[in-house]
C-alpha atoms as a PDB file:
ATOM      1  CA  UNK A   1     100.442 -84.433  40.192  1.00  0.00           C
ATOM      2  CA  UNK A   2     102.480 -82.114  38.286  1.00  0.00           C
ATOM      3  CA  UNK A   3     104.934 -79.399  39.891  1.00  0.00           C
ATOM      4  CA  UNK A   4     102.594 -76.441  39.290  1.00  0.00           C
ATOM      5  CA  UNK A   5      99.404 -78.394  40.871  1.00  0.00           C
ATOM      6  CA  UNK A   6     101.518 -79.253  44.020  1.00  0.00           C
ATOM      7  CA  UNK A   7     102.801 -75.639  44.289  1.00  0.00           C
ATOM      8  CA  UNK A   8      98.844 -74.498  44.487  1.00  0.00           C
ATOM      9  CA  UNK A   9      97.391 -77.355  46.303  1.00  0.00           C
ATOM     10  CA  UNK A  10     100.107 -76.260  48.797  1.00  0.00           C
ATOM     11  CA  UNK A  11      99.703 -72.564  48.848  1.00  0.00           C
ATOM     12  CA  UNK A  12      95.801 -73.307  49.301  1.00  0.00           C
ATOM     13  CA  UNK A  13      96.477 -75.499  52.014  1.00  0.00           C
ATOM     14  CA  UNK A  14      98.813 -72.836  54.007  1.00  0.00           C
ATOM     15  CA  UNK A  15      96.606 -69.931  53.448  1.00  0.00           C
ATOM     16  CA  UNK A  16      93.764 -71.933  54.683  1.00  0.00           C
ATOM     17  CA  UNK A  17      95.847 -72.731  57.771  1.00  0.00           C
ATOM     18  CA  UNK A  18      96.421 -68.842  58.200  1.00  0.00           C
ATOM     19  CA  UNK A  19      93.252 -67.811  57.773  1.00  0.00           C
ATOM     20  CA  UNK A  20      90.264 -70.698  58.124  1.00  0.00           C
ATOM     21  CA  UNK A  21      88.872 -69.312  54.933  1.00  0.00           C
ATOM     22  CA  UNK A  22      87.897 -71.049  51.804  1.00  0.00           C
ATOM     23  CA  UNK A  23      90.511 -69.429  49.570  1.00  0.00           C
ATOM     24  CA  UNK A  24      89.353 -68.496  45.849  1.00  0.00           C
ATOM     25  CA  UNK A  25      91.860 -68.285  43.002  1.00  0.00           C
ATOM     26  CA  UNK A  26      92.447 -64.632  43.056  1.00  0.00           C
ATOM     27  CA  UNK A  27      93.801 -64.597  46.564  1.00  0.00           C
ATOM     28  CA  UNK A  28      96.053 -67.289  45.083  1.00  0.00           C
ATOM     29  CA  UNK A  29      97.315 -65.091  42.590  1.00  0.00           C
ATOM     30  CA  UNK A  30      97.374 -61.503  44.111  1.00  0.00           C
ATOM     31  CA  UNK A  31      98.683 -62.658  47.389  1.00  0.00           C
ATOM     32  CA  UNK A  32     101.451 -65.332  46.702  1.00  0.00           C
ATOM     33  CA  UNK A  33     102.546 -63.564  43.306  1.00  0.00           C
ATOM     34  CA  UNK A  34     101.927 -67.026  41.566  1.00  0.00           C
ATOM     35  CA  UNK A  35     103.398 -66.523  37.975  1.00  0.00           C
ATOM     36  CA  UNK A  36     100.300 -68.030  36.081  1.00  0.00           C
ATOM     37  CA  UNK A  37      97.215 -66.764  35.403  1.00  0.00           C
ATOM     38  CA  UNK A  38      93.799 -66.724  37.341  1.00  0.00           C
ATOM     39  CA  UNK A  39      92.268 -69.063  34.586  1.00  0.00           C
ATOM     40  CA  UNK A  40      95.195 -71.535  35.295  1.00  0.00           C
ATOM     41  CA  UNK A  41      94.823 -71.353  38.530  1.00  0.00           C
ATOM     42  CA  UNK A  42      91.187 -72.136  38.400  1.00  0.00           C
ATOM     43  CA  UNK A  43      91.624 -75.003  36.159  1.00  0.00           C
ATOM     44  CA  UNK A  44      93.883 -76.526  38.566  1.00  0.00           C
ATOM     45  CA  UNK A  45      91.449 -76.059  41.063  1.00  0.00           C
ATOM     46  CA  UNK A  46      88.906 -77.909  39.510  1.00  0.00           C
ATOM     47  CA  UNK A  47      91.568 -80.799  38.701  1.00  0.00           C
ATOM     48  CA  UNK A  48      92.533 -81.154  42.572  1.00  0.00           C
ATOM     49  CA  UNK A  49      88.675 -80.612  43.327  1.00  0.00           C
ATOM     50  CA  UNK A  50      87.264 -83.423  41.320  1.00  0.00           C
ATOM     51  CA  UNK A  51      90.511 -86.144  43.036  1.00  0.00           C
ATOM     52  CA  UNK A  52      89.402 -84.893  46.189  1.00  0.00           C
ATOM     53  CA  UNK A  53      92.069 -82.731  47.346  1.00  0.00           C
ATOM     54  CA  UNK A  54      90.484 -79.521  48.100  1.00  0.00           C
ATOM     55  CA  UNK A  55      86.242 -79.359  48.352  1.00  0.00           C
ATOM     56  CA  UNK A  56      83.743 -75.851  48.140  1.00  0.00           C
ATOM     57  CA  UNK A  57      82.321 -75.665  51.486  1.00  0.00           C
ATOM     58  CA  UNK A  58      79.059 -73.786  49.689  1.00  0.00           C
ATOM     59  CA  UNK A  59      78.537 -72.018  46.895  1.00  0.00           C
ATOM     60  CA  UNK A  60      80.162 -68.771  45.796  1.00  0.00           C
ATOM     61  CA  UNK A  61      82.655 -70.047  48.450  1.00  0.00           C
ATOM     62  CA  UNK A  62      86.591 -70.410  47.653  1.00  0.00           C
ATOM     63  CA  UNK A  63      87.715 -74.031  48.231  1.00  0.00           C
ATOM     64  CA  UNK A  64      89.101 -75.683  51.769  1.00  0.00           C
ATOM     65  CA  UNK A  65      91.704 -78.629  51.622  1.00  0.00           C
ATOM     66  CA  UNK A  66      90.119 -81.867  52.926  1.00  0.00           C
ATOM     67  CA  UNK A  67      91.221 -84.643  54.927  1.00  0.00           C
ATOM     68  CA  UNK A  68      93.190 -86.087  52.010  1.00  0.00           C
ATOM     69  CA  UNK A  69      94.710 -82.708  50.896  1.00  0.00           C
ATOM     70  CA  UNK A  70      96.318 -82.242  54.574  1.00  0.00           C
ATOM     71  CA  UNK A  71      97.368 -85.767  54.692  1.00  0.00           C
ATOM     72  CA  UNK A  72     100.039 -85.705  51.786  1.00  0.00           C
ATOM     73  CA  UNK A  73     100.715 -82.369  53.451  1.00  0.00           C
ATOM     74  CA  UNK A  74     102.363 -84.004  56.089  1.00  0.00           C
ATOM     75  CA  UNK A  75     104.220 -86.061  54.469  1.00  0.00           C
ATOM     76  CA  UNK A  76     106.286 -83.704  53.257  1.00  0.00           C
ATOM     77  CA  UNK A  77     106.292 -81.260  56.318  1.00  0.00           C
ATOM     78  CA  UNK A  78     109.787 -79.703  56.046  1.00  0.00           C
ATOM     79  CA  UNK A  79     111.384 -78.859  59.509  1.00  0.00           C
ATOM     80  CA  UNK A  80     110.662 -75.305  61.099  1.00  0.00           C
ATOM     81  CA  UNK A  81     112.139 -73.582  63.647  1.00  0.00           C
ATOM     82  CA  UNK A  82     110.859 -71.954  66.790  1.00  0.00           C
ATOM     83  CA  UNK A  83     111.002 -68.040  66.597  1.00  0.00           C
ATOM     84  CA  UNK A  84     113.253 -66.373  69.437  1.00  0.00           C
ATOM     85  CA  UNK A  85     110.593 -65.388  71.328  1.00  0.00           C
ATOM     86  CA  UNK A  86     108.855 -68.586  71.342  1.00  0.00           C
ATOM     87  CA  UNK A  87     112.467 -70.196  72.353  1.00  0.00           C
ATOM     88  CA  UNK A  88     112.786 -67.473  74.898  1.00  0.00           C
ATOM     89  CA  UNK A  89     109.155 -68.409  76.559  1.00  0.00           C
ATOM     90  CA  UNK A  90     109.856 -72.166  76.901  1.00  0.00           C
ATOM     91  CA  UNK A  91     113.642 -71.578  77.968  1.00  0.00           C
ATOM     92  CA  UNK A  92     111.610 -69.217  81.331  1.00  0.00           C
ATOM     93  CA  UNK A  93     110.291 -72.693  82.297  1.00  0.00           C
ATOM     94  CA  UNK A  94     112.239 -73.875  85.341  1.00  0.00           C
ATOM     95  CA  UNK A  95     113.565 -77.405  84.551  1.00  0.00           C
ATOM     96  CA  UNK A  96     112.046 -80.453  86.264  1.00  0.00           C
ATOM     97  CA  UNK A  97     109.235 -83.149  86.079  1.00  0.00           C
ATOM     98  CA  UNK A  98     106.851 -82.043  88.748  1.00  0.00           C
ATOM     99  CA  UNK A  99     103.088 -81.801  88.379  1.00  0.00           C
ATOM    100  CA  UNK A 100     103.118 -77.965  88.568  1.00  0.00           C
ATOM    101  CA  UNK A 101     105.840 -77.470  85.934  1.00  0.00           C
ATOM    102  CA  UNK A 102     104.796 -79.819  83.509  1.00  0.00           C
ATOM    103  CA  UNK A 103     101.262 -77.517  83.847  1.00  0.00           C
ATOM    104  CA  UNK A 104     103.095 -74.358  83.354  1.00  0.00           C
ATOM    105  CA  UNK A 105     104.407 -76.065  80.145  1.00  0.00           C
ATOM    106  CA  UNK A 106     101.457 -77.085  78.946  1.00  0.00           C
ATOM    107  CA  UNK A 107      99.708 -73.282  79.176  1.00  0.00           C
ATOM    108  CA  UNK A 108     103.221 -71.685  77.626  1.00  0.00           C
ATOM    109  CA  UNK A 109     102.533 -74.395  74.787  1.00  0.00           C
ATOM    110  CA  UNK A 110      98.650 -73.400  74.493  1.00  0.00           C
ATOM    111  CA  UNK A 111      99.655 -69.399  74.271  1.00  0.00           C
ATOM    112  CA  UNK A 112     102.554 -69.957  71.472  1.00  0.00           C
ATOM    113  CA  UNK A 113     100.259 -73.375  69.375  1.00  0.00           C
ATOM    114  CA  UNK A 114      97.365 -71.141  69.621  1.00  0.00           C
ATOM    115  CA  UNK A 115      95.241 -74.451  69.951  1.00  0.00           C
ATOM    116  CA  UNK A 116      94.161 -76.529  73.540  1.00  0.00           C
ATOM    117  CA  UNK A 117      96.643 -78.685  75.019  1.00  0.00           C
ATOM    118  CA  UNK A 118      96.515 -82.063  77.097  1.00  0.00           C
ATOM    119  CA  UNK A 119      99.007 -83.181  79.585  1.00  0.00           C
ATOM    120  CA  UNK A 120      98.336 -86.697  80.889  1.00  0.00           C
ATOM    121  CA  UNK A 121     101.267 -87.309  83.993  1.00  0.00           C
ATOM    122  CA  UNK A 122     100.728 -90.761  83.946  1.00  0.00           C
ATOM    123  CA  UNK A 123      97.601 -92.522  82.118  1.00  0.00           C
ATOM    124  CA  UNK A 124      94.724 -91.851  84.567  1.00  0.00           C
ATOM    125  CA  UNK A 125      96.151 -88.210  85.799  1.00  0.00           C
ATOM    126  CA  UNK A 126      95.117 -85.721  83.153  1.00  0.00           C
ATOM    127  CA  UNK A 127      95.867 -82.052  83.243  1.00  0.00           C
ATOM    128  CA  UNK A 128      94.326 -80.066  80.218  1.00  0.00           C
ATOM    129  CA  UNK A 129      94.381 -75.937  79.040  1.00  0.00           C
ATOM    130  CA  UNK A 130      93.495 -73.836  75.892  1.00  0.00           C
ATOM    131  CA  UNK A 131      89.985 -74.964  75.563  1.00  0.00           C
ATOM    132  CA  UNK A 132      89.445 -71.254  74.683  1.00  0.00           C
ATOM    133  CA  UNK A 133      91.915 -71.375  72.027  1.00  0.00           C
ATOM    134  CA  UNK A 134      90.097 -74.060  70.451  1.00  0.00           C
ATOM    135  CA  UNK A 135      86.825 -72.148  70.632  1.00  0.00           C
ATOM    136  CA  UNK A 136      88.033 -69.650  68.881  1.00  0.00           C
ATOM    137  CA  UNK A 137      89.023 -70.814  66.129  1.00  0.00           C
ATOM    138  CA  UNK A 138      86.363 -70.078  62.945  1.00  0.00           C
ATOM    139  CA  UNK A 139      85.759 -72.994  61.972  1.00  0.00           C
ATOM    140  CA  UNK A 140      84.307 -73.675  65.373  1.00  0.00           C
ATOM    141  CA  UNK A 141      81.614 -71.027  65.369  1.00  0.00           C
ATOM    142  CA  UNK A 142      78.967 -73.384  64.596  1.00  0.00           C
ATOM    143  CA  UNK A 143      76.629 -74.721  67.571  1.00  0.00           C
ATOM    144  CA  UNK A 144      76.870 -78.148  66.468  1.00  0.00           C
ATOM    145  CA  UNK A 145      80.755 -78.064  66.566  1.00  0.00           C
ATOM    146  CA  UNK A 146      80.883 -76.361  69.736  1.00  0.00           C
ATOM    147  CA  UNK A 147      78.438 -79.243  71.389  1.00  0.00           C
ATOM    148  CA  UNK A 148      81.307 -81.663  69.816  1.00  0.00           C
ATOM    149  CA  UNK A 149      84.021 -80.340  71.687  1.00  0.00           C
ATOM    150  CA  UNK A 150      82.210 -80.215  74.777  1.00  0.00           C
ATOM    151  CA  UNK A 151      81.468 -84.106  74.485  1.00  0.00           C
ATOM    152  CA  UNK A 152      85.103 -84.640  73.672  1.00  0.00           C
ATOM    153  CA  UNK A 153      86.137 -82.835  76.349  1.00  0.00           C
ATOM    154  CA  UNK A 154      83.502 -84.716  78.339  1.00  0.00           C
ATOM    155  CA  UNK A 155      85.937 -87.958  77.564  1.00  0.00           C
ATOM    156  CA  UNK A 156      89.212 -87.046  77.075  1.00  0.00           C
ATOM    157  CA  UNK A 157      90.338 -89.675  80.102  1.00  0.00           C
ATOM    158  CA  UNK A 158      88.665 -92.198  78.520  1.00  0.00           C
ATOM    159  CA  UNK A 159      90.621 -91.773  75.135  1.00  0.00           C
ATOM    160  CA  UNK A 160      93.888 -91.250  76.130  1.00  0.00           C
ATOM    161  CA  UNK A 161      93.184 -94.334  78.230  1.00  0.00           C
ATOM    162  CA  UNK A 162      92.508 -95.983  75.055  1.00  0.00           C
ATOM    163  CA  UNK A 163      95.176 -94.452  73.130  1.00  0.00           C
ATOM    164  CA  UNK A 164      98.208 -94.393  76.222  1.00  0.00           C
ATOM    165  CA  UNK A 165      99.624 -97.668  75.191  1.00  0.00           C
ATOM    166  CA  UNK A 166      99.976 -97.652  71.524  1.00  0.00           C
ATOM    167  CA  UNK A 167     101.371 -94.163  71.103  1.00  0.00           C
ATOM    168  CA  UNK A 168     104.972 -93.537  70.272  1.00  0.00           C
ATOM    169  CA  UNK A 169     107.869 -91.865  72.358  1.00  0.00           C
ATOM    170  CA  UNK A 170     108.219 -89.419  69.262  1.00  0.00           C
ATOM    171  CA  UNK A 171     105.943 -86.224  68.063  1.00  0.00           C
ATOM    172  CA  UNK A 172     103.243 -88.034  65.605  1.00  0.00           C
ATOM    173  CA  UNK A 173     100.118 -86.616  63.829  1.00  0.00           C
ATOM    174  CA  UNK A 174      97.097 -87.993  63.517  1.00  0.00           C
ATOM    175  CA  UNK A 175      93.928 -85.917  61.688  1.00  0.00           C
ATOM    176  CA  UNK A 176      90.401 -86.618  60.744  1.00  0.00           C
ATOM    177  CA  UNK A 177      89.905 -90.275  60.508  1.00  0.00           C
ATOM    178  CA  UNK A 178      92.728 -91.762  62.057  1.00  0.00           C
ATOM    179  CA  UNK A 179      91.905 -88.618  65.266  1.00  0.00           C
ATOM    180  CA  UNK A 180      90.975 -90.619  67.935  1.00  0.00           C
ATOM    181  CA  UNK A 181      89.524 -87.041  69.651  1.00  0.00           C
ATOM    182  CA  UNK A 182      87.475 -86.268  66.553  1.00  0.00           C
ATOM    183  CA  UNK A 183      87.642 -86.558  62.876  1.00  0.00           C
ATOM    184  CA  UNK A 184      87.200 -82.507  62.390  1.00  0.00           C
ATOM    185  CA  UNK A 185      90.121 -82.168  64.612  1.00  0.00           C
ATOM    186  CA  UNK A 186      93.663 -82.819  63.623  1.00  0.00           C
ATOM    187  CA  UNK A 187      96.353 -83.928  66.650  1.00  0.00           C
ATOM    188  CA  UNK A 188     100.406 -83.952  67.532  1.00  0.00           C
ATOM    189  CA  UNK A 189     101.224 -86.294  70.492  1.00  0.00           C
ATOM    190  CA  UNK A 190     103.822 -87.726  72.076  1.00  0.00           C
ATOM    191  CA  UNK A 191     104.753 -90.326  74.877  1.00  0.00           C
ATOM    192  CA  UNK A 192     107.361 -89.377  77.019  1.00  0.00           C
ATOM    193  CA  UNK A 193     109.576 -91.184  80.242  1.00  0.00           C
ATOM    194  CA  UNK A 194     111.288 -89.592  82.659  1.00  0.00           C
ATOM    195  CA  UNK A 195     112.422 -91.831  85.249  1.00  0.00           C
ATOM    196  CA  UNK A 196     109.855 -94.034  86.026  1.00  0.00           C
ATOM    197  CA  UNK A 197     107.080 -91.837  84.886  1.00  0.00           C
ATOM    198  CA  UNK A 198     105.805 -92.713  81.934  1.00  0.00           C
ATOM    199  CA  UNK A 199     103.379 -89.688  80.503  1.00  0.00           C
ATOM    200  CA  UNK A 200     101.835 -88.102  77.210  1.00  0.00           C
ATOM    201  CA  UNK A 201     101.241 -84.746  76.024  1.00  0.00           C
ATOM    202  CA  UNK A 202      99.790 -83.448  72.738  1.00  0.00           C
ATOM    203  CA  UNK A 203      98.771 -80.300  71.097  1.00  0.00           C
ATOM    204  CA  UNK A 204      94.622 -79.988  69.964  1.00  0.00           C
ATOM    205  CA  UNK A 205      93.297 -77.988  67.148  1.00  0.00           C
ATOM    206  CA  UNK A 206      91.503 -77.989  64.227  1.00  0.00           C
ATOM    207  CA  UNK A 207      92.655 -79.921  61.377  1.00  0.00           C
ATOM    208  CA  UNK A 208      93.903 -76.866  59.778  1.00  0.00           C
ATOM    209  CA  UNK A 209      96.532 -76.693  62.475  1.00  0.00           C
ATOM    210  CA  UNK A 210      99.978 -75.349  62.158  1.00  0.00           C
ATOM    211  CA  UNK A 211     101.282 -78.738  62.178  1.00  0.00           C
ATOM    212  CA  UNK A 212     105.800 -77.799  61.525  1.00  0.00           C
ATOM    213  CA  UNK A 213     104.390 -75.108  64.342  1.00  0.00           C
ATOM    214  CA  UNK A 214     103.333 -77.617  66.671  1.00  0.00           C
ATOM    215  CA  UNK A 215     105.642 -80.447  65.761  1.00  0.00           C
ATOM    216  CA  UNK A 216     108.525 -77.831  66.506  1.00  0.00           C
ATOM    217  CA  UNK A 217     107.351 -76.952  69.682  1.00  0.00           C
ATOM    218  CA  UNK A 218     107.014 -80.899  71.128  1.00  0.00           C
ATOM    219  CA  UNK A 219     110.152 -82.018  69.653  1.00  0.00           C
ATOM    220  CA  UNK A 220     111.737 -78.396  71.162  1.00  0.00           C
ATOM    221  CA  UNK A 221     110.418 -79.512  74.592  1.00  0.00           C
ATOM    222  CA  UNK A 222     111.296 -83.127  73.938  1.00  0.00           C
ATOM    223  CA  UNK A 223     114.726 -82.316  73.257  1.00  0.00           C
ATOM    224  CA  UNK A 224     115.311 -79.079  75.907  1.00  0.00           C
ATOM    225  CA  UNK A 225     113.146 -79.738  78.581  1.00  0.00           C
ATOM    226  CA  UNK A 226     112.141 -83.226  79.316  1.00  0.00           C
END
């Protein structure tokens, strides 16, 4: 993949995760100031489309990354850093590893990720917020999606259960196939131990998430508050 494919592939792939929209190649142009042409920038398209990096969602549509688009994505996720405000919201948190503050950071981390977040205390103790969040999202307008969630919802002590064990004491990512919650949804989790707790918290969305967002936030609270 040349250096000019990369630089759209990626520029798709972050509009998409501003907007939800399958993004055409004029927006590419007219909005990030790309310095080649429209017709370049469609031929490219049609280069990533047919290696299965980016797919048309239905005709007269713009094109959406897919799975394998957002996974060399995060590969080379460079490191971002929280805003002040978002710093200033998690810093309000009184410190400590009770129940009732770990909740309260789990709904400051659903208002600033945008996306639903789960909060398991220990494996079988689950605490979850920003279902709403997750409804919201576009993508999730369908009926069919909705009724997806719902079930997951319906089992999300079930598959942390099956997940508890295996998952690392860092921020990981895991979307579409490898998503344990759903393979339209895309993940950041982490294990955690504070004393003799041992617990796991992650951050839900679709699998156009903000994932240097989200992976700033859980290393931030990792690092700060834990």
């Amino acid at each position: 993949m040349t250096d000019r494919t990369k630089l759209i592939l990626n520029t798709i792939i972050k509009e998409h995760i501003k907007t939800g929209a399958p993004v055409g190649s004029s927006v590419l142009v007219e909005k990030y100031q790309l310095d080649v042409s429209p017709a370049t920038v469609r031929n490219e398209m049609a280069e990533l489309e047919s290696e299965g990096y980016i797919a048309q969602p239905y005709t007269s549509a713009g094109r959406v990354p897919t799975e394998q688009a957002f996974n060399l994505y995060i590969e080379n996720l460079s490191e971002k850093k929280l805003n002040k405000a978002e710093i200033n919201l998690l810093d309000n948190i009184s410190q400590g590893s009770d129940d009732l503050n770990l909740k309260q950071i789990a709904k400051t981390m659903a208002g600033i990720s945008n996306n639903a977040v789960f909060w398991a205390f220990e494996k079988h103790n689950l605490y979850y917020t920003g279902i709403s969040n997750l409804l919201r999202q576009p993508e999730f307008s369908q009926t069919n999606l909705i009724y997806d969630i719902s079930a997951i919802i319906d089992r999300v002590d079930e598959i942390i259960g099956e997940i508890f064990d295996e998952t690392k004491y860092e921020p990981q990512i895991l979307l579409g196939s490898k998503n344990p919650f759903g393979d339209f949804l895309g993940i950041v989790l982490t294990k955690y131990k504070i004393k003799n707790k041992i617990g796991m918290f992650g951050i839900l969305g679709p699998m156009r998430m903000d994932y240097e967002k989200n992976l700033a936030v859980m290393q931030y609270i990792q690092d700060k508050i834990l």
